[in-house]
C-alpha atoms as a PDB file:
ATOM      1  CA  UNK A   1    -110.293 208.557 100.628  1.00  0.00           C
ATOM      2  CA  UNK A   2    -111.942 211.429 102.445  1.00  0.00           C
ATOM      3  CA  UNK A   3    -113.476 214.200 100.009  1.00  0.00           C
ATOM      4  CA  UNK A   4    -115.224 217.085 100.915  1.00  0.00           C
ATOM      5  CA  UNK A   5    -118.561 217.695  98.596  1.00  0.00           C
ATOM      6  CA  UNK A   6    -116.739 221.045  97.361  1.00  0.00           C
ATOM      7  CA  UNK A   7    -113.841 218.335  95.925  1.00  0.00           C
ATOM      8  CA  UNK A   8    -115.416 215.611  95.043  1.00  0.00           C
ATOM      9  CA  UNK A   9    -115.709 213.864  91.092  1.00  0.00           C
ATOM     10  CA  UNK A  10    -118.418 211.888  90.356  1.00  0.00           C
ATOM     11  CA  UNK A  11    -118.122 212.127  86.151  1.00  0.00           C
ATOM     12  CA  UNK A  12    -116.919 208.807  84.982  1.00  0.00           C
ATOM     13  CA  UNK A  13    -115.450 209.983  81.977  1.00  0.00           C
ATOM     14  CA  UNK A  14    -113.640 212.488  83.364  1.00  0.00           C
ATOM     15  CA  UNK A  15    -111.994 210.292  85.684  1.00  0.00           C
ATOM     16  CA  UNK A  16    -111.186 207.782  83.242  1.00  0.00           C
ATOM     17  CA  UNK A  17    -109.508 210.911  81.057  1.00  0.00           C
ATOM     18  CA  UNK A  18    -107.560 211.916  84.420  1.00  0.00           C
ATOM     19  CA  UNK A  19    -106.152 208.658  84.230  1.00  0.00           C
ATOM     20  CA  UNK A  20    -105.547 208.243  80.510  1.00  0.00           C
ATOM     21  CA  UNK A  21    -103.434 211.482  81.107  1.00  0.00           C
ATOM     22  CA  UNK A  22    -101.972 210.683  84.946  1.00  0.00           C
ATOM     23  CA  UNK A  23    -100.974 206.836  84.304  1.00  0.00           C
ATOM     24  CA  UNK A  24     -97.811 206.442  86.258  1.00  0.00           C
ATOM     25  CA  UNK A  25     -99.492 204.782  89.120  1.00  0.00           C
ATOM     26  CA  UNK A  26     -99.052 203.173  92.869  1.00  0.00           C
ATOM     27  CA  UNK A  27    -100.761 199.699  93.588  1.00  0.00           C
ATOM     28  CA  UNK A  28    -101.527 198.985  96.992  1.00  0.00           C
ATOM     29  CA  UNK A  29    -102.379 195.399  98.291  1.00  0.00           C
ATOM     30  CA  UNK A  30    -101.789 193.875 101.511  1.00  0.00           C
ATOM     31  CA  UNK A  31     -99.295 190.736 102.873  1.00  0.00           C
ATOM     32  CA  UNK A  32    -100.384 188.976 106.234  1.00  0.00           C
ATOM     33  CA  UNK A  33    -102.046 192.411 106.893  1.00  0.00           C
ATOM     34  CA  UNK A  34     -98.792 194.785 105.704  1.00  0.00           C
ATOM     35  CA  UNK A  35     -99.857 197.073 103.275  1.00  0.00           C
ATOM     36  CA  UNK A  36     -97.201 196.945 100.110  1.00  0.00           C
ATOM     37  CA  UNK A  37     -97.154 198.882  97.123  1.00  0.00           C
ATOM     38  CA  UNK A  38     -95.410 199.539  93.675  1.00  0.00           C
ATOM     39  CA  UNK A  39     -95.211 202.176  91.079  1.00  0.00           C
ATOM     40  CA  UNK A  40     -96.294 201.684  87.798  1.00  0.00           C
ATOM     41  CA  UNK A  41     -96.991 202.894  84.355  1.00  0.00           C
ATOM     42  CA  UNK A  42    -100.817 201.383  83.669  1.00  0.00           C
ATOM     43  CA  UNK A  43    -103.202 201.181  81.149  1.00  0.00           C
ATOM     44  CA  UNK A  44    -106.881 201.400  81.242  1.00  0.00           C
ATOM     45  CA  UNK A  45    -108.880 198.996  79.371  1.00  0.00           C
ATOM     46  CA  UNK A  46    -112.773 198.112  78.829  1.00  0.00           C
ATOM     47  CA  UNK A  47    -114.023 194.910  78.255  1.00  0.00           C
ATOM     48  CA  UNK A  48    -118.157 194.848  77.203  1.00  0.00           C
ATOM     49  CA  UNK A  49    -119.295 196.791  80.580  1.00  0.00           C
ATOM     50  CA  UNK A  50    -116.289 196.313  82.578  1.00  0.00           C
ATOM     51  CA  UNK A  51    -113.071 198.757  83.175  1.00  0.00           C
ATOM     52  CA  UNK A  52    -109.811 197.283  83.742  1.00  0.00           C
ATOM     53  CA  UNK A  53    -106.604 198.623  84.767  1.00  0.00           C
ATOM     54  CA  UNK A  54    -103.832 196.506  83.140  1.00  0.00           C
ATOM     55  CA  UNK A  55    -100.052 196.619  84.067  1.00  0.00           C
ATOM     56  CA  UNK A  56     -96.907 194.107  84.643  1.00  0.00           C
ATOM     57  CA  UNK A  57     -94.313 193.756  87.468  1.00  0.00           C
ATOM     58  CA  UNK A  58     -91.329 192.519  87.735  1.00  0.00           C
ATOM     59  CA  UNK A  59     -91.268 188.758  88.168  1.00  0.00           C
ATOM     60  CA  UNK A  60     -89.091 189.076  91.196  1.00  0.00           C
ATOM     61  CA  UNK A  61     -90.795 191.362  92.613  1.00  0.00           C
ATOM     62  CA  UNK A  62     -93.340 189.382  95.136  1.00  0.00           C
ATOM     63  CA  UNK A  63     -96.234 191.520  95.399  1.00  0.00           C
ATOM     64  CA  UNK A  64     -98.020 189.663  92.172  1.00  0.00           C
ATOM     65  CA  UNK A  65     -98.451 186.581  94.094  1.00  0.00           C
ATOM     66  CA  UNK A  66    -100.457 189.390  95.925  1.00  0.00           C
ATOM     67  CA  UNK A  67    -102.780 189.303  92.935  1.00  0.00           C
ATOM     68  CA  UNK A  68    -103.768 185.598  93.184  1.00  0.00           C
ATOM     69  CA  UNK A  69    -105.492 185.831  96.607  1.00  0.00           C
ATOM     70  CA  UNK A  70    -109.101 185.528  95.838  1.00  0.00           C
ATOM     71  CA  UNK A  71    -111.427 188.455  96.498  1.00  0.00           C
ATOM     72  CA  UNK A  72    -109.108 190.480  97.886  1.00  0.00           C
ATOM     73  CA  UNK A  73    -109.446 194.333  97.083  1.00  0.00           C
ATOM     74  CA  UNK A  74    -106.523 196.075  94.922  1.00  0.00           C
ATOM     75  CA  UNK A  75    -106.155 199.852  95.111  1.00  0.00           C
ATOM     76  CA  UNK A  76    -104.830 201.477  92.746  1.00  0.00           C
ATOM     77  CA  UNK A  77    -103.895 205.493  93.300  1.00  0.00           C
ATOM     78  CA  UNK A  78    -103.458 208.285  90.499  1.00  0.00           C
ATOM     79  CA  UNK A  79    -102.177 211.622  90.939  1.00  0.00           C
ATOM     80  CA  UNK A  80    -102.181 214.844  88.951  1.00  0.00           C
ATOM     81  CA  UNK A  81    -100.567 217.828  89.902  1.00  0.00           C
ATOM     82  CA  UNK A  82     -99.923 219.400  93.485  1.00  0.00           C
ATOM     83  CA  UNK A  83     -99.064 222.841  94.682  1.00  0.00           C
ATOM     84  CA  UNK A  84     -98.946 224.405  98.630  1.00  0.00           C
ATOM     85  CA  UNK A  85    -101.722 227.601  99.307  1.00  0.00           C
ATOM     86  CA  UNK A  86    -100.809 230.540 100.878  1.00  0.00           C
ATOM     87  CA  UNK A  87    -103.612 232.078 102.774  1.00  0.00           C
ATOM     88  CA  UNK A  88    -101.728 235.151 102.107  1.00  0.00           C
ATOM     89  CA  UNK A  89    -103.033 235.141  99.038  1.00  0.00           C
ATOM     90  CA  UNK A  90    -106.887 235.279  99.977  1.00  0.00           C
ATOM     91  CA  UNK A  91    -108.375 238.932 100.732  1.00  0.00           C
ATOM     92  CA  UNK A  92    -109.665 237.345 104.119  1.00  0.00           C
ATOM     93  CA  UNK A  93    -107.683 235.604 107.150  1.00  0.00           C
ATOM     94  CA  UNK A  94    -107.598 231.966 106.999  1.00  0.00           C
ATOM     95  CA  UNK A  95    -104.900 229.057 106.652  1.00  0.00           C
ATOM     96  CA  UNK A  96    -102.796 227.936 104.025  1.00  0.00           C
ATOM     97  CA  UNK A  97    -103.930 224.792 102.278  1.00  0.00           C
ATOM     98  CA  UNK A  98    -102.738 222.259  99.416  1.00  0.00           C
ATOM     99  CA  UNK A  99    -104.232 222.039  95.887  1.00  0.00           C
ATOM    100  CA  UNK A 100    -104.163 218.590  94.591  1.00  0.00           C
ATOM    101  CA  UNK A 101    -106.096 216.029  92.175  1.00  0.00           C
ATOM    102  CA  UNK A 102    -106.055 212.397  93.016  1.00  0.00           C
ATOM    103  CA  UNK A 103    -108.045 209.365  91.960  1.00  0.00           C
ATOM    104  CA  UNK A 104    -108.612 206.166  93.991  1.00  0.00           C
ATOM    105  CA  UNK A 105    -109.547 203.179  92.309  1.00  0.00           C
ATOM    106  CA  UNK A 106    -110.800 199.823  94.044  1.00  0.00           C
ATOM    107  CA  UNK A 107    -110.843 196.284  92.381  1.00  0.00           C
ATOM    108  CA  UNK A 108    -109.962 192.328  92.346  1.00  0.00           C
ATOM    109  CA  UNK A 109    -106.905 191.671  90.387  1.00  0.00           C
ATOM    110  CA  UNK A 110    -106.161 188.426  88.350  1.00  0.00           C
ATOM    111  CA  UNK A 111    -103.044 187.211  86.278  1.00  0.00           C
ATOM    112  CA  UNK A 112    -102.608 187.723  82.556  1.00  0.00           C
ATOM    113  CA  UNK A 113    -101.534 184.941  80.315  1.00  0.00           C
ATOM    114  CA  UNK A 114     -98.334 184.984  78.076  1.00  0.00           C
ATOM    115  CA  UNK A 115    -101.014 186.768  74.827  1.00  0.00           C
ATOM    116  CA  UNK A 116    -102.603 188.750  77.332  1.00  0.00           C
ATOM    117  CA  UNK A 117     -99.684 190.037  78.200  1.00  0.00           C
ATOM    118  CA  UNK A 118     -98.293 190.660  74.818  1.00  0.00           C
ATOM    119  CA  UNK A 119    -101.167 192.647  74.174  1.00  0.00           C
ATOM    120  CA  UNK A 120    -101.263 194.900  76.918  1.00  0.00           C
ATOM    121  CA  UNK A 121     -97.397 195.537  76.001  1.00  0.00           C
ATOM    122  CA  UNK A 122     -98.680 195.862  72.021  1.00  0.00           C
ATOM    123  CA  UNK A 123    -101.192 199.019  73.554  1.00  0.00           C
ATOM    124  CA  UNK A 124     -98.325 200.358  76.290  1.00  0.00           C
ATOM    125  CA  UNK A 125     -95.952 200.961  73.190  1.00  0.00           C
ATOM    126  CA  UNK A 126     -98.526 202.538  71.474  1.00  0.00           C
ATOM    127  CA  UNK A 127     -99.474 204.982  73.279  1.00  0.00           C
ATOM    128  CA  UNK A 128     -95.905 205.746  74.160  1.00  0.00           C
ATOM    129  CA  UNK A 129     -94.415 205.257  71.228  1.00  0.00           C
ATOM    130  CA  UNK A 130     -95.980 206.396  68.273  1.00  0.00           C
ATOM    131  CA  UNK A 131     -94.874 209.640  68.334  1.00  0.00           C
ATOM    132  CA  UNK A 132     -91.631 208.722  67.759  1.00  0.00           C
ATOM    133  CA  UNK A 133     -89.296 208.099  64.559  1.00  0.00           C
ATOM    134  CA  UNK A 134     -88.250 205.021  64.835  1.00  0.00           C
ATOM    135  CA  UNK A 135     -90.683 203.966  67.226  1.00  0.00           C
ATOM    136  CA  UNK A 136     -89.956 200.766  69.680  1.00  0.00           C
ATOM    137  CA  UNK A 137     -93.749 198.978  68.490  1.00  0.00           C
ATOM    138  CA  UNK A 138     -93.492 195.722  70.046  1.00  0.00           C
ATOM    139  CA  UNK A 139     -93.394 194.117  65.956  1.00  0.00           C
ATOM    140  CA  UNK A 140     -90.250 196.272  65.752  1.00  0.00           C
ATOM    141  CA  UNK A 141     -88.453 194.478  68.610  1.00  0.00           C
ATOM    142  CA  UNK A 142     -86.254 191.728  67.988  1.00  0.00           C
ATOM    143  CA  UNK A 143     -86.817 188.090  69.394  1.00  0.00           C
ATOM    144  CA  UNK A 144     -84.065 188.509  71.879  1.00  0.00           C
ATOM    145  CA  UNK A 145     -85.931 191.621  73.456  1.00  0.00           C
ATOM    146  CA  UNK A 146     -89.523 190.059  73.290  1.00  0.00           C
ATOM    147  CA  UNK A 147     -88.210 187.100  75.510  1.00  0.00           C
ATOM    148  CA  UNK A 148     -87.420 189.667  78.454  1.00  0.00           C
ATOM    149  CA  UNK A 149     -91.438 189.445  78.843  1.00  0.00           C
ATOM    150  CA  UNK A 150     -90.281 186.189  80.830  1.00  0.00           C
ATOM    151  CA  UNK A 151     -88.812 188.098  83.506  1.00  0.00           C
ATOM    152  CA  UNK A 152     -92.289 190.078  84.346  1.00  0.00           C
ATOM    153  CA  UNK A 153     -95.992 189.071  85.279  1.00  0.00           C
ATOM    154  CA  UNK A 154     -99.449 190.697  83.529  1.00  0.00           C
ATOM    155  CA  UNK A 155    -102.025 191.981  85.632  1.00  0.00           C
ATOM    156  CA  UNK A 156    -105.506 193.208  85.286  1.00  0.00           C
ATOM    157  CA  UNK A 157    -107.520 194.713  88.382  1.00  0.00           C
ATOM    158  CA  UNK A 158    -111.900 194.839  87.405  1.00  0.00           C
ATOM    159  CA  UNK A 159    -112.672 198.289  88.275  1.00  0.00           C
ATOM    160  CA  UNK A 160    -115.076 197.739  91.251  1.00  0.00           C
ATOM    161  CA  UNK A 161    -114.970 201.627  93.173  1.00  0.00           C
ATOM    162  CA  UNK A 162    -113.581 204.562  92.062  1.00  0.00           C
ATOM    163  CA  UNK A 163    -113.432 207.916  94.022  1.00  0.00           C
ATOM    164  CA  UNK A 164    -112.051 210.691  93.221  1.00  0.00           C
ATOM    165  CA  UNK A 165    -110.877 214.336  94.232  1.00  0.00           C
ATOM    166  CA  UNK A 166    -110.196 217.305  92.764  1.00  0.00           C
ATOM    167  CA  UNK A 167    -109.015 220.085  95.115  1.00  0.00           C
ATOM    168  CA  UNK A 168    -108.231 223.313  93.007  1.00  0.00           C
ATOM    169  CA  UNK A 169    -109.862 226.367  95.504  1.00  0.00           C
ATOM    170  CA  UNK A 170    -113.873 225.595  94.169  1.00  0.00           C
ATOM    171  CA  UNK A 171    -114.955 226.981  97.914  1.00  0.00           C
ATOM    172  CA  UNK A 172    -112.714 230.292  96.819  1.00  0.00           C
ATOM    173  CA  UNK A 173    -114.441 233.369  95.351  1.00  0.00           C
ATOM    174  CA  UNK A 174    -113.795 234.270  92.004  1.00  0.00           C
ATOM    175  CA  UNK A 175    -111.603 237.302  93.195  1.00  0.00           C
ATOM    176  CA  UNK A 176    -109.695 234.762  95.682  1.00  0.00           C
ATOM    177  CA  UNK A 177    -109.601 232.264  92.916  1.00  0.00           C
ATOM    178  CA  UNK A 178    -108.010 234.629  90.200  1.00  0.00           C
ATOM    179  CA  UNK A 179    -105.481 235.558  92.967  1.00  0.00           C
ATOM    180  CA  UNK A 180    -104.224 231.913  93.974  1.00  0.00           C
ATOM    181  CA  UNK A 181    -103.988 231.407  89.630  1.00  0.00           C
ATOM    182  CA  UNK A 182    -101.537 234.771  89.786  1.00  0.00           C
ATOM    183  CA  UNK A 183     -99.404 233.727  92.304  1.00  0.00           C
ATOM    184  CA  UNK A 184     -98.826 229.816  91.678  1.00  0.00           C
ATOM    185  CA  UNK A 185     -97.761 230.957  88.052  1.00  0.00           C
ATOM    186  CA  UNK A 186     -94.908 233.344  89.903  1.00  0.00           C
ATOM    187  CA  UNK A 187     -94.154 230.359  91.951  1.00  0.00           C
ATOM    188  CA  UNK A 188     -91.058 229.234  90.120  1.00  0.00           C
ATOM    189  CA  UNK A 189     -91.948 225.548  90.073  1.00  0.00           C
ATOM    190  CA  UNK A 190     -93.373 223.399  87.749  1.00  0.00           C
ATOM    191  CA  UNK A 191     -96.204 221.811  90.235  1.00  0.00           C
ATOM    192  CA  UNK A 192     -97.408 225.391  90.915  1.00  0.00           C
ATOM    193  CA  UNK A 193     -96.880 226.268  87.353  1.00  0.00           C
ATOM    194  CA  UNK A 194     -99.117 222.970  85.862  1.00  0.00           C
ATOM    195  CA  UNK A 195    -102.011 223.841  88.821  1.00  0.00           C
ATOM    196  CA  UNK A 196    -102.234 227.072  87.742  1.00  0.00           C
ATOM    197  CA  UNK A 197    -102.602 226.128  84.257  1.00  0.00           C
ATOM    198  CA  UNK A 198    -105.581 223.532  85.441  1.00  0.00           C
ATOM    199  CA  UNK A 199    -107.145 226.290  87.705  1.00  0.00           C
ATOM    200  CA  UNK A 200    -107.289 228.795  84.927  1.00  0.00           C
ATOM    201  CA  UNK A 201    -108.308 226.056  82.243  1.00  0.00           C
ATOM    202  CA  UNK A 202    -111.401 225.194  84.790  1.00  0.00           C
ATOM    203  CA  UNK A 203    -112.343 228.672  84.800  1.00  0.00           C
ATOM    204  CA  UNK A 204    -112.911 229.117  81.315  1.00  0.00           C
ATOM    205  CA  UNK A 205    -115.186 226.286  81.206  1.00  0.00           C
ATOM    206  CA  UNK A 206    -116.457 227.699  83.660  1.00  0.00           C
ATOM    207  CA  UNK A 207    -117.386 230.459  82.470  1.00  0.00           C
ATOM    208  CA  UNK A 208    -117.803 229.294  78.908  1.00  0.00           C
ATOM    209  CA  UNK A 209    -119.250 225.531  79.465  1.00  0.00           C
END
């Protein structure tokens, strides 16, 4: 991924936290040189001094024999929110632009066995679940259900590269800055709304670190 030095995230933990918060993500690997890719909720793991991200596919889908292909590089893409730029909204001429954060992550996938698996399903419900009343923790779900874990595969990719980019107007002044915050929240949308929210969030810490 192309980032410009003004955009670019180099703080581990704040990527990892990106993703924690941004997990509904696309893997990308290739068959006979066609790139194929599906969407996925994920989770992010760490094992001693490794990070993995974790995830299962549908066993008829065939992009996890995609997985088994030694040494081959998995990416895996993240995205928070978007919003278009008017360059009407700067005091001086210049073009309109897009606001974005996205996070790239490279690594070698491998297949999860059956407790693996049941694990990484254990920690999905979890975290999306516990909330809840009532809440659908895997020990909650009756026999019947947990045999449905037939019909999908495990995965986990070893985090090898990770880039990442955060576009939200850092090359703006502070008076041009202010201004794109003012108008994405009249917007009307919720994209513009949520970068907004992360624009004007960024500038209190940056003010107040």
């Amino acid at each position: 991924m192309f980032i410009p030095k003004h955009f670019k995230v180099t703080n581990v933990e704040e990527i990892w936290d990106f993703v924690q918060e941004n997990s509904f993500g696309t893997v990308v690997t290739t068959e006979q040189g066609k790139p194929i890719a599906t969407h996925l909720p994920l989770g992010l793991n760490k094992i001693g001094d490794d990070y993995y991200i974790t995830g299962h596919i549908a066993y008829a889908n065939p992009q996890w024999k995609t997985f088994e292909v030694a040494n081959e590089n998995v990416l895996v893409m993240f995205q928070g929110p978007h919003a278009y730029i008017s360059s009407s909204w700067y005091k001086h001429e210049n073009v309109p632009t897009w606001n974005y954060q996205a996070v790239h992550v490279y690594g070698t996938a491998s297949i999860m066995s059956e407790q693996e698996l049941e694990e990484d399903l254990m920690l999905l419900l979890q975290k999306y679940e516990r909330h809840r009343n009532n809440a659908a923790f895997w020990e909650n779900l009756s026999p019947k259900a947990k045999k449905q874990i037939k019909g999908i595969v495990g995965f986990k990719i070893k985090v090898g590269e990770i880039q990442a980019a955060y576009k939200l107007s850092q090359n703006r002044n502070e008076t041009d800055y202010i201004n794109i915050i003012d108008n994405l929240q009249n917007e009307g949308n919720p994209n513009s709304k949520q970068m907004a929210e992360l624009m004007e969030k960024r500038l209190k810490n940056h003010i107040n670190p």
